[in-house]
Protein backbone atom coordinates (compact mmCIF):
# COMPACT_ATOMS: atom_id res chain seq x y z
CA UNK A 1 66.65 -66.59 11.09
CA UNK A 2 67.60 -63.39 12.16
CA UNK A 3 71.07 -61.69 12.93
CA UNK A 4 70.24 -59.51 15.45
CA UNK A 5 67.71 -60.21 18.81
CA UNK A 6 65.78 -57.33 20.81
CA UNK A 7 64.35 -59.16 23.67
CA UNK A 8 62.68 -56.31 26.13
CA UNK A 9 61.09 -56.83 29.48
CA UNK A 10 58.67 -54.14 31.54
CA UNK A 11 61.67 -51.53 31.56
CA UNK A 12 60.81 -50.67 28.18
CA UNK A 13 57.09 -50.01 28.77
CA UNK A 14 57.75 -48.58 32.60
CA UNK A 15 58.59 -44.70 30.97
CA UNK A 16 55.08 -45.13 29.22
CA UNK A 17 53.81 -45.19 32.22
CA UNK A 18 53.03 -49.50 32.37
CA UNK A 19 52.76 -50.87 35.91
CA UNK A 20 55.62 -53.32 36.89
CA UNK A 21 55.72 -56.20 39.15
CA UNK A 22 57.55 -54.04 40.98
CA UNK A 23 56.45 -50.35 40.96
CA UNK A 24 55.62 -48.97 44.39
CA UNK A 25 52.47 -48.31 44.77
CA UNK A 26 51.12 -49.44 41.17
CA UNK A 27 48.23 -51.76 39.92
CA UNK A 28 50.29 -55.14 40.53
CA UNK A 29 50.57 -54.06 44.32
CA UNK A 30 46.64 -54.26 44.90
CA UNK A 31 46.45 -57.50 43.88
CA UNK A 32 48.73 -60.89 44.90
CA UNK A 33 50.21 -62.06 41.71
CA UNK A 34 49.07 -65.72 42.84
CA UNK A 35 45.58 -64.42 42.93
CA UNK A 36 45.49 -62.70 39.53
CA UNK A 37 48.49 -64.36 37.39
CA UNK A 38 49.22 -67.93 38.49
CA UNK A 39 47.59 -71.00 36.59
CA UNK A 40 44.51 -72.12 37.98
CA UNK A 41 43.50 -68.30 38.91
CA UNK A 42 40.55 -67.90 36.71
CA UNK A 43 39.04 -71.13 38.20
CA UNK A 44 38.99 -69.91 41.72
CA UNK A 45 39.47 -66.46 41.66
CA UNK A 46 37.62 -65.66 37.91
CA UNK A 47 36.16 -62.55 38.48
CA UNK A 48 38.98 -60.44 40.35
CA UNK A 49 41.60 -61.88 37.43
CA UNK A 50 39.12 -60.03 34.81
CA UNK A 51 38.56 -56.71 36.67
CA UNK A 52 42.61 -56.95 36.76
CA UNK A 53 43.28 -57.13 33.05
CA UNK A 54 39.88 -55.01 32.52
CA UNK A 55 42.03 -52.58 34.61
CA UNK A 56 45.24 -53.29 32.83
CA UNK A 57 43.85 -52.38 29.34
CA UNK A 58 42.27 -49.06 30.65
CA UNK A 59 46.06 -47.96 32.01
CA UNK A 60 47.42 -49.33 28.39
CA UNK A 61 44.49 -47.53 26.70
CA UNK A 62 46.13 -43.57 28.14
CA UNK A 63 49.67 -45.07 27.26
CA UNK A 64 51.92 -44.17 24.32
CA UNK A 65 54.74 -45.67 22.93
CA UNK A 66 57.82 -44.24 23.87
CA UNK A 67 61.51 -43.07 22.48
CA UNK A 68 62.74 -46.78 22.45
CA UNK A 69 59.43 -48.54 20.92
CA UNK A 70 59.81 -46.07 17.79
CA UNK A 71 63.42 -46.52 17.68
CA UNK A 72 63.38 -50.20 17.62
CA UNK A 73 60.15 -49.74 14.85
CA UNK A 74 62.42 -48.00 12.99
CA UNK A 75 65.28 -50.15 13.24
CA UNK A 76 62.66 -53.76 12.05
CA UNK A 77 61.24 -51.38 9.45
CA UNK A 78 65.12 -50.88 8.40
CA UNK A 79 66.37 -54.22 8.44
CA UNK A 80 62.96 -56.44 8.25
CA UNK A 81 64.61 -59.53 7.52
CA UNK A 82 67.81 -58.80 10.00
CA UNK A 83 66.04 -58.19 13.28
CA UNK A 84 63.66 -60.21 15.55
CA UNK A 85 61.77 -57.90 18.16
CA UNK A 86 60.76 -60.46 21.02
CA UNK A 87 59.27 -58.96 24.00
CA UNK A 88 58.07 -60.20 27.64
CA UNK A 89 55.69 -57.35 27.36
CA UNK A 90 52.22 -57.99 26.90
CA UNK A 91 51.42 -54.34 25.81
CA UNK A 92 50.78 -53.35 22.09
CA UNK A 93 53.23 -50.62 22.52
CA UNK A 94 55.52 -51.89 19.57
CA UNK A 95 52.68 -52.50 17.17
CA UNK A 96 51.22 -48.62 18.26
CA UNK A 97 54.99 -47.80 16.94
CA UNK A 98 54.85 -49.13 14.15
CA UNK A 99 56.36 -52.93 14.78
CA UNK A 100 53.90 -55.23 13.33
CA UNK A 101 55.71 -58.30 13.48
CA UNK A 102 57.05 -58.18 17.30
CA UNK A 103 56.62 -61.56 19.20
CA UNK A 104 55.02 -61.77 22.44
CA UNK A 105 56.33 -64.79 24.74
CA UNK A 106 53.62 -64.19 27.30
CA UNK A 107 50.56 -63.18 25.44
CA UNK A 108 48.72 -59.98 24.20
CA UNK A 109 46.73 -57.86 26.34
CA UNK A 110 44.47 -56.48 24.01
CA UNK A 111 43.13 -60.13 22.92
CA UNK A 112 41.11 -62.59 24.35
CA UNK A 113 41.34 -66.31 23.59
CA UNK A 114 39.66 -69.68 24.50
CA UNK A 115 40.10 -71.57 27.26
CA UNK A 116 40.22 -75.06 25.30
CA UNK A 117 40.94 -74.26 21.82
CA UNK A 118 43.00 -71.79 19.69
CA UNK A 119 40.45 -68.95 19.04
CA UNK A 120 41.13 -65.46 19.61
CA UNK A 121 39.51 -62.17 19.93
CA UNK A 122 40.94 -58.85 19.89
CA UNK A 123 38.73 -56.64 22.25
CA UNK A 124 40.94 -53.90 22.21
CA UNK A 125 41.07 -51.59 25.50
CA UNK A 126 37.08 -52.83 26.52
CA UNK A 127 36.43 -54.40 29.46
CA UNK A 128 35.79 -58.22 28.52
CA UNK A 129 32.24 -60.04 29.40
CA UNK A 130 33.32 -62.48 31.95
CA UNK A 131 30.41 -64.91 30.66
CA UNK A 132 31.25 -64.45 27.01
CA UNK A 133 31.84 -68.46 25.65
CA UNK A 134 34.15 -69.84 22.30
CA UNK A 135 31.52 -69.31 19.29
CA UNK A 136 33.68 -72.60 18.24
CA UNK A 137 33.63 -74.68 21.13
CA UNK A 138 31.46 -72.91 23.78
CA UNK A 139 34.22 -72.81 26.30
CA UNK A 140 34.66 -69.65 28.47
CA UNK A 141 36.99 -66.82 27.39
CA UNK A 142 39.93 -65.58 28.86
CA UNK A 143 42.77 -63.23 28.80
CA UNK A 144 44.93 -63.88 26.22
CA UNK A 145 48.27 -63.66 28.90
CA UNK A 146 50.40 -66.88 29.92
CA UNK A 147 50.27 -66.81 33.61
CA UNK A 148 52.71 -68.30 35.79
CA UNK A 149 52.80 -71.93 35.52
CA UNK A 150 51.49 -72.22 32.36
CA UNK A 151 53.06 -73.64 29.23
CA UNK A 152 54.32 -70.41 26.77
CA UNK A 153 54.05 -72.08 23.27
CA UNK A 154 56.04 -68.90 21.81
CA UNK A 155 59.12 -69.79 23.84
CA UNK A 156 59.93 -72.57 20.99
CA UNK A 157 60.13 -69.22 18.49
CA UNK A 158 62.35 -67.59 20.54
CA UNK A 159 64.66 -70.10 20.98
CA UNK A 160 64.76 -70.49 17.63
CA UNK A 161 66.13 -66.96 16.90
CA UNK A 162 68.30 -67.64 19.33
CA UNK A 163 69.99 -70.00 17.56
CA UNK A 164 71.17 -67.86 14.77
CA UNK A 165 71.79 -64.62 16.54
CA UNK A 166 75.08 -62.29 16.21
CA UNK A 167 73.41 -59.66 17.87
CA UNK A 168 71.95 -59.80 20.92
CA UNK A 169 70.17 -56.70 22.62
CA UNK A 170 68.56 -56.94 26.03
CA UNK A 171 66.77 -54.05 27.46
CA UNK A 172 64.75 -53.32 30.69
CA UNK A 173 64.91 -56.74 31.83
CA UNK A 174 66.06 -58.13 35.12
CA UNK A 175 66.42 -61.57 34.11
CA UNK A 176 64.17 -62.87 36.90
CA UNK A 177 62.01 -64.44 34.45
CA UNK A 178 63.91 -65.21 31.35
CA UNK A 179 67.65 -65.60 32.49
CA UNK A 180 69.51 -63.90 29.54
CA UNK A 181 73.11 -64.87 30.30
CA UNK A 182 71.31 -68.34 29.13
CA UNK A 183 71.15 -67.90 25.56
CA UNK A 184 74.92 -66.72 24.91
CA UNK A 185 77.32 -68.39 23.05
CA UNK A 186 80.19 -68.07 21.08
CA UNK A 187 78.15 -66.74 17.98
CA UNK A 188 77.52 -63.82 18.95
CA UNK A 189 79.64 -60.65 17.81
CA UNK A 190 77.63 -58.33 20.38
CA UNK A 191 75.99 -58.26 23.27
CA UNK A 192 74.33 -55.09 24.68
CA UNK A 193 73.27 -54.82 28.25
CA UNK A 194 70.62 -52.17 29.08
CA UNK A 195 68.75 -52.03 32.67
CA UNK A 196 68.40 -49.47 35.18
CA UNK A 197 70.63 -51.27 37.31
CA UNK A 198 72.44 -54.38 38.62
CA UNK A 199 70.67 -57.17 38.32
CA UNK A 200 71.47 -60.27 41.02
CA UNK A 201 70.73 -63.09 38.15
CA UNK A 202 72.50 -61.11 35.41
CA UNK A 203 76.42 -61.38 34.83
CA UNK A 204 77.51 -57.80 33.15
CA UNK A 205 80.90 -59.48 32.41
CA UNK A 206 79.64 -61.11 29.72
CA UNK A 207 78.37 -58.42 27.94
CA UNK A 208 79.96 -56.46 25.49
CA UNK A 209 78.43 -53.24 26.27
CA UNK A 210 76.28 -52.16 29.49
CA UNK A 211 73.87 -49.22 29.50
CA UNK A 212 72.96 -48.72 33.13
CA UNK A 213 70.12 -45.89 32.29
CA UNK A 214 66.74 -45.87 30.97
CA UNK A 215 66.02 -47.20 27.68
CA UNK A 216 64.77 -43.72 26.20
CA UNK A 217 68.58 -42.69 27.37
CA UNK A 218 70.00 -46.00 25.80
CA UNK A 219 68.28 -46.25 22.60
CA UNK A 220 69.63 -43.94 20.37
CA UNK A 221 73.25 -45.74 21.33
CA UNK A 222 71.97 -49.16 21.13
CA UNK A 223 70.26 -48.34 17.61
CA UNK A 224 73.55 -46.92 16.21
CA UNK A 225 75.68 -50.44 16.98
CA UNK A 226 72.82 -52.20 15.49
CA UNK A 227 72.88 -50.33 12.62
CA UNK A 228 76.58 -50.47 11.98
CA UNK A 229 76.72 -54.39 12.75
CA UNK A 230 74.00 -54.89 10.22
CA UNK A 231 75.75 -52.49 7.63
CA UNK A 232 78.92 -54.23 7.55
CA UNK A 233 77.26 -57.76 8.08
């Protein structure tokens, strides 16, 4: 398993210009996220959850990846075998950078999977056919995006890199969805901090370092300690 952990949440992908829970007066503001992101949506609500995501992959189609997604390329590119990118994010930001094998704990947006079984699509940025069926088991097609209340399969992976981890970077994450003062322990040389500011859930204290700035400003700092750690590790 890996030495060193990048797990990133929307503050990563906000200075590409990616819509938060959050943002004032972005997309997630139109909509109620029970309506368009809680399980059971697409059986009562189908057609407004696709025009969301159809919307969603049009705003990630104009988006680029930033200082921070090419930085943290770079740095897996590096040290393939050293690092494990994990990412809330359900943008394909990273892979745009250059990060091919970043995992995505709450699906892709830029893929479309069964409802029933494991088949996926990749439609890119299109808008998906909210009639198109499995060609394997004829069930309907959705999103490929854990919404809340569902199961996330890929949470078993990350705790698993957890386990070994010496390293442990968290950027633009509050913590209101994955808690990350969870996963430390007394293996871990480092632990790096990076959010815009205070978060209620998160205790700074138990962070090595804390970057209160944006992650463009953060990066080039964070990628230096990882590099060093990794060099004399």
């Amino acid at each position: 398993m890996s030495k060193v952990v990048i797990l990133s949440g929307a503050g990563i992908s906000a200075e590409s210009r990616i819509s938060t829970f959050r943002d004032s007066g972005g997309l997630w503001e139109k909509y109620k996220i029970e309506e368009i992101c809680s399980a059971g949506c697409l059986d009562i609500n189908r057609d407004k959850v696709i025009e969301f995501y159809d919307k969603r992959r049009e705003e990630l189609k104009n988006a680029k990846p930033n200082k921070a997604h090419k930085a943290i390329a770079e740095l897996v590119a590096k040290y393939p075998k050293s690092i494990k990118n994990i990412t809330q994010n359900v943008d394909d930001l990273f892979e745009r950078a250059g990060c091919s094998d970043t995992l995505h704990l709450h699906g892709f947006l830029p893929n479309l999977r069964c409802s029933s079984c494991t088949y996926r699509k990749t439609i890119g940025y299109a808008k998906q056919d909210k009639d198109e069926r499995c060609p394997k088991c004829n069930s309907l097609l959705r999103p490929d995006i854990v919404f809340f209340g569902e199961s996330a399969p890929k949470y078993t992976e990350l705790y698993r890199e957890m386990d070994d981890c010496e390293f442990f970077v968290v950027i633009g994450t509050s913590g209101q969805v994955i808690n990350t003062d969870f996963f430390l322990n007394y293996k871990m040389k480092e632990r790096i901090l990076n959010i815009l500011e205070p978060s209620p859930v998160i205790n700074d204290e138990l962070y090595t370092k804390v970057l209160y700035k944006p992650a463009t400003k953060a990066i080039d700092e964070i990628a230096s300690a990882v590099d060093n750690f990794l060099k004399m590790h």
